[in-house]
Protein backbone atom coordinates (compact mmCIF):
# COMPACT_ATOMS: atom_id res chain seq x y z
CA UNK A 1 15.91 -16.58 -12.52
CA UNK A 2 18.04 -16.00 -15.95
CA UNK A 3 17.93 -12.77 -17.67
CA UNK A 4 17.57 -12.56 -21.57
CA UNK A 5 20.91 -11.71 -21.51
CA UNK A 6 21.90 -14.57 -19.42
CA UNK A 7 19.83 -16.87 -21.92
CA UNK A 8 21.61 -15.00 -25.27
CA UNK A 9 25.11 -15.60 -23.38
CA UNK A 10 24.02 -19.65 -22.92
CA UNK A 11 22.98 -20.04 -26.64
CA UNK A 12 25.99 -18.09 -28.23
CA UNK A 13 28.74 -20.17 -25.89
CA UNK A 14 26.74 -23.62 -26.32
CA UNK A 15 26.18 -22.51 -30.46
CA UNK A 16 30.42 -21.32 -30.20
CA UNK A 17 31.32 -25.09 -28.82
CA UNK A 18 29.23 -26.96 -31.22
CA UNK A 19 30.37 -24.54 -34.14
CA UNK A 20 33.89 -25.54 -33.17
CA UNK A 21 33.74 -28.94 -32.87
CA UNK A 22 32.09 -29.15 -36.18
CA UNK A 23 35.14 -26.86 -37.61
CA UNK A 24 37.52 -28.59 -34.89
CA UNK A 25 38.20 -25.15 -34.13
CA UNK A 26 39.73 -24.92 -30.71
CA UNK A 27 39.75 -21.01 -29.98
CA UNK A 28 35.89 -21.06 -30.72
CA UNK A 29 35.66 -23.74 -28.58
CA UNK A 30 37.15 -22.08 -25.58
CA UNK A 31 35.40 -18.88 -26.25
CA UNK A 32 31.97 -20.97 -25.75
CA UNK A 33 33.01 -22.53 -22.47
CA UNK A 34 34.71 -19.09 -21.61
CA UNK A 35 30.62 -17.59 -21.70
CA UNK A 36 29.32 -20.54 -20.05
CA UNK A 37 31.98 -20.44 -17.14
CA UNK A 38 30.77 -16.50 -17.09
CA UNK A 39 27.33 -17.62 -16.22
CA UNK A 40 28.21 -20.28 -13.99
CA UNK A 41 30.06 -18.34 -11.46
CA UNK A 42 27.43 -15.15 -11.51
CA UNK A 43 24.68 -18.01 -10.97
CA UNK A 44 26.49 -18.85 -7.41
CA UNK A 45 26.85 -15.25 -6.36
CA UNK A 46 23.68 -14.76 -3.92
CA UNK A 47 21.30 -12.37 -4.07
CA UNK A 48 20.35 -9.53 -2.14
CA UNK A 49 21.86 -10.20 1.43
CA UNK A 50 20.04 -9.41 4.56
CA UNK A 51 17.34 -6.70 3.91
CA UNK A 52 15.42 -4.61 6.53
CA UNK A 53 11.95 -2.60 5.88
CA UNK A 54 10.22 -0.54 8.40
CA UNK A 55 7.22 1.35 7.54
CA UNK A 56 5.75 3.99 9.10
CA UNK A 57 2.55 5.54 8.77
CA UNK A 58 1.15 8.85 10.12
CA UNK A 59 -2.53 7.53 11.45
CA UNK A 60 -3.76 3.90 12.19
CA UNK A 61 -7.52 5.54 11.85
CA UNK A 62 -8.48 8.09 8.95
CA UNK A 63 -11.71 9.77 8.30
CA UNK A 64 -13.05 9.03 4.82
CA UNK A 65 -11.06 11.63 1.95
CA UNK A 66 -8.11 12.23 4.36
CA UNK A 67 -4.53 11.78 3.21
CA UNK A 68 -2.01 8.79 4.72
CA UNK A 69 1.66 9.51 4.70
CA UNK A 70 3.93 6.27 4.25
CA UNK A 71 7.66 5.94 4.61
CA UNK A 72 9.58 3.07 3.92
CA UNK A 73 13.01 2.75 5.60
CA UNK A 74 15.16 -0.34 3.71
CA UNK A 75 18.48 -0.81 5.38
CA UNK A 76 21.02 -3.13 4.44
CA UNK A 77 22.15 -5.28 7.02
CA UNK A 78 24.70 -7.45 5.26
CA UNK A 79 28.37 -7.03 5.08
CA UNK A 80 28.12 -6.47 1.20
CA UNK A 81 26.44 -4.29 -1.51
CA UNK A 82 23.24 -4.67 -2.83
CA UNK A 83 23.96 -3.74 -5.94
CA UNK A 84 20.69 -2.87 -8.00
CA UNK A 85 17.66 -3.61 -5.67
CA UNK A 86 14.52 -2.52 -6.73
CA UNK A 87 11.45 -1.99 -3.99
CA UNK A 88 7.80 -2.17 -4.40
CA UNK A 89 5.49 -1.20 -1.35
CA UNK A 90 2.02 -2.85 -2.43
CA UNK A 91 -0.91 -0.55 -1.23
CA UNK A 92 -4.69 -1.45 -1.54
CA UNK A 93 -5.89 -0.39 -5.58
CA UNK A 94 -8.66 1.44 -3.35
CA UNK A 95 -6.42 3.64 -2.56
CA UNK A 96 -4.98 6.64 -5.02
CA UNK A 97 -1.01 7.75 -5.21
CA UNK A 98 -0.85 11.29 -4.24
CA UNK A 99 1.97 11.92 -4.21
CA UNK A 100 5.48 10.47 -4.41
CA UNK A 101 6.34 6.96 -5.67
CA UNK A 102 5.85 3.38 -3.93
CA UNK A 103 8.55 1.86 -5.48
CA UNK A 104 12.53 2.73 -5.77
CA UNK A 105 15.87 1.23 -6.94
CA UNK A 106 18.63 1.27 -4.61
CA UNK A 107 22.00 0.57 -4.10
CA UNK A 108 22.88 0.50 -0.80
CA UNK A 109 26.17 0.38 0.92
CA UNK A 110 26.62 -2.37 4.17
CA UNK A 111 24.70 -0.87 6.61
CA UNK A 112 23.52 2.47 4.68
CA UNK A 113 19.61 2.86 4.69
CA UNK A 114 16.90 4.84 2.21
CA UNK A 115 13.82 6.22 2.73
CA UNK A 116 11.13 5.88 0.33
CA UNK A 117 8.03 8.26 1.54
CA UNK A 118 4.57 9.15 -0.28
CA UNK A 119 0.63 10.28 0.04
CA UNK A 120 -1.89 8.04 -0.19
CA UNK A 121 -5.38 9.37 -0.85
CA UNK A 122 -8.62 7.29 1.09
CA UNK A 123 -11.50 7.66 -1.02
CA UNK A 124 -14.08 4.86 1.04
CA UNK A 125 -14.30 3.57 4.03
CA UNK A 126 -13.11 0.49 5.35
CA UNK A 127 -9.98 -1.81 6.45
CA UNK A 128 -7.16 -1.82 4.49
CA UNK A 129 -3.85 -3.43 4.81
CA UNK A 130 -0.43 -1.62 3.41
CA UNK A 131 1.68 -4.98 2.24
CA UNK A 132 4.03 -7.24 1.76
CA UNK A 133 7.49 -5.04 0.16
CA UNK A 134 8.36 -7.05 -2.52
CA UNK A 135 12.15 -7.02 -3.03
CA UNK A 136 13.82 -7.51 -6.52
CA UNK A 137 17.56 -7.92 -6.78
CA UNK A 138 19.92 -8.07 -10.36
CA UNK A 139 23.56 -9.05 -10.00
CA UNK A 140 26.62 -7.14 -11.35
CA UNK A 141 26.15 -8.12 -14.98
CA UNK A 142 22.41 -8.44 -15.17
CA UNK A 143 22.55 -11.97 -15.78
CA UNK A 144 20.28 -12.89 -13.11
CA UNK A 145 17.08 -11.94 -11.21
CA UNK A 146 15.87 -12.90 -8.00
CA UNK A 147 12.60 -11.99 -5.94
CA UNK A 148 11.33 -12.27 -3.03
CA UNK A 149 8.27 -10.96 0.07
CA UNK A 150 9.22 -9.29 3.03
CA UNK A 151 5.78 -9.68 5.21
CA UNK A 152 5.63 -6.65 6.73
CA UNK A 153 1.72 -5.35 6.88
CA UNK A 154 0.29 -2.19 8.55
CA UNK A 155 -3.63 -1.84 8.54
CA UNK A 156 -5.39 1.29 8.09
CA UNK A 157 -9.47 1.69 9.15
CA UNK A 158 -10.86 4.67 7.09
CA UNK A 159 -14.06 5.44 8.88
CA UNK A 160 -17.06 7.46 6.84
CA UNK A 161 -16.64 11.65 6.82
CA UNK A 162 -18.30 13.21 9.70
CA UNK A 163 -19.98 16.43 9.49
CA UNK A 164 -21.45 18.68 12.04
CA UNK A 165 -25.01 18.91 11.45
CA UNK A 166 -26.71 22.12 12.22
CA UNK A 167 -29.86 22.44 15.24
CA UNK A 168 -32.78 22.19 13.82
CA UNK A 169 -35.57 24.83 14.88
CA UNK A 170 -39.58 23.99 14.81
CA UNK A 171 -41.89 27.27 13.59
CA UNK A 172 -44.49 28.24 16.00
CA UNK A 173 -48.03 27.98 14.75
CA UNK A 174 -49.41 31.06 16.47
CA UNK A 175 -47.45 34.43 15.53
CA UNK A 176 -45.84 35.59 18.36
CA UNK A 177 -43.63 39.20 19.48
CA UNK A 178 -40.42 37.38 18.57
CA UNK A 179 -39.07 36.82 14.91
CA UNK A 180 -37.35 34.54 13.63
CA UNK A 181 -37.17 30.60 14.40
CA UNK A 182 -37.42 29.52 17.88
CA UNK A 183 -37.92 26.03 19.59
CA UNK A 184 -41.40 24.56 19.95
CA UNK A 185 -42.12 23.06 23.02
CA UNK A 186 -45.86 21.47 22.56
CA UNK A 187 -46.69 18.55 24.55
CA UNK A 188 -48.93 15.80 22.37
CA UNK A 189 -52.66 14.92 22.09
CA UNK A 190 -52.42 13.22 25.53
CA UNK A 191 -52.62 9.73 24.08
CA UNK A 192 -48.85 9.18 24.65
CA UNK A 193 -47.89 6.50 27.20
CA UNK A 194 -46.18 9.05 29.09
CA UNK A 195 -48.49 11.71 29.19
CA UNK A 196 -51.44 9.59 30.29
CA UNK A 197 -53.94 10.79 33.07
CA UNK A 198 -57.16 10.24 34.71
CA UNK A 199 -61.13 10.82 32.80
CA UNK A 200 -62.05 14.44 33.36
CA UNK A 201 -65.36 15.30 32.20
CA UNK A 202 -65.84 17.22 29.17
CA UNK A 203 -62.71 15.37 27.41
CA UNK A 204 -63.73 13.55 24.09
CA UNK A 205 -64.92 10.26 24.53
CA UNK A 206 -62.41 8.79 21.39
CA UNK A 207 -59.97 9.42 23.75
CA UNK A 208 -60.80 7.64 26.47
């Protein structure tokens, strides 16, 4: 994809040969093809070359309002430069940048590598996926732009927050030597399934 500047360079070289054949004036003439040639031969220079990502995170599982720490290792794996490549890690817009950036421009040697690390914030629960890296490449002269995906996905599950919850205590109904609470231990009115027994006489007959 063409830059403005690539576009500007077209229409000044295709206005320079048209101006000069107008004025049959030869030196504007080659000037125009001279910035036409120019974008012709940065147009067949490729792109980025063989990129690499890894990411790494620091927990696959994450309690609700914890903190995930991502780093992004880009290596270059081509026998070139990369000139200016920009990176983009996508993260879920659930998610809140802590800290650090998700995105970087490089220029990496053949075979050098860059880390890109930051702190992503969970505020609610669920699945989340970290991906794709989107890669974005300008050549020498900024003429041209080309982008592409690298499909590289982790998932994160953020369960709820867990809290300890603290014993519970029944009051006695009858005042007893002890204070404070203490645990209640009264069976029911006997009309539980499990605490079910025989007729004995004097027991109330709505209970029978």
């Amino acid at each position: 994809m063409w830059t403005r500047k690539a576009a500007f360079t077209l229409v000044a070289g295709l206005s320079l040969i048209l101006i000069g054949m107008m004025i049959s004036n030869f030196q504007m003439m080659i000037l125009g093809f001279t910035f036409i040639a120019f974008i012709t031969v940065n147009s067949w220079m490729s792109g980025h070359g063989d990129i690499e990502v890894q990411r790494t995170l620091s927990a696959d599982n994450l309690y609700k309002g914890d903190d995930l720490y991502v780093e992004l290792l880009v290596i270059n794996r081509s026998l070139r430069r990369t000139q200016t490549l920009e990176v983009f890690d996508n993260v879920p817009h659930e998610m809140k940048l802590r800290s650090g950036l998700n995105q970087m421009r490089l220029d990496l040697k053949p075979g050098e590598s860059a880390r890109i690390r930051y702190v992503l914030r969970c505020p609610l629960r669920g699945h989340y996926t970290i991906g794709p890296v989107s890669l974005r490449h300008r050549n020498t002269f900024n003429l041209g732009v080309e982008e592409m995906r690298v499909d590289h996905h982790s998932d994160v599950i953020v369960f709820p927050q867990v809290k300890d919850v603290e014993e519970a205590f029944l009051r006695s109904r009858t005042p007893k030597m002890y204070t404070g609470a203490t645990t209640l231990r009264t069976p029911g009115q006997g009309s539980e399934f499990y605490s079910l027994r025989e007729y004995v006489p004097g027991d109330p007959f709505k209970s029978i």
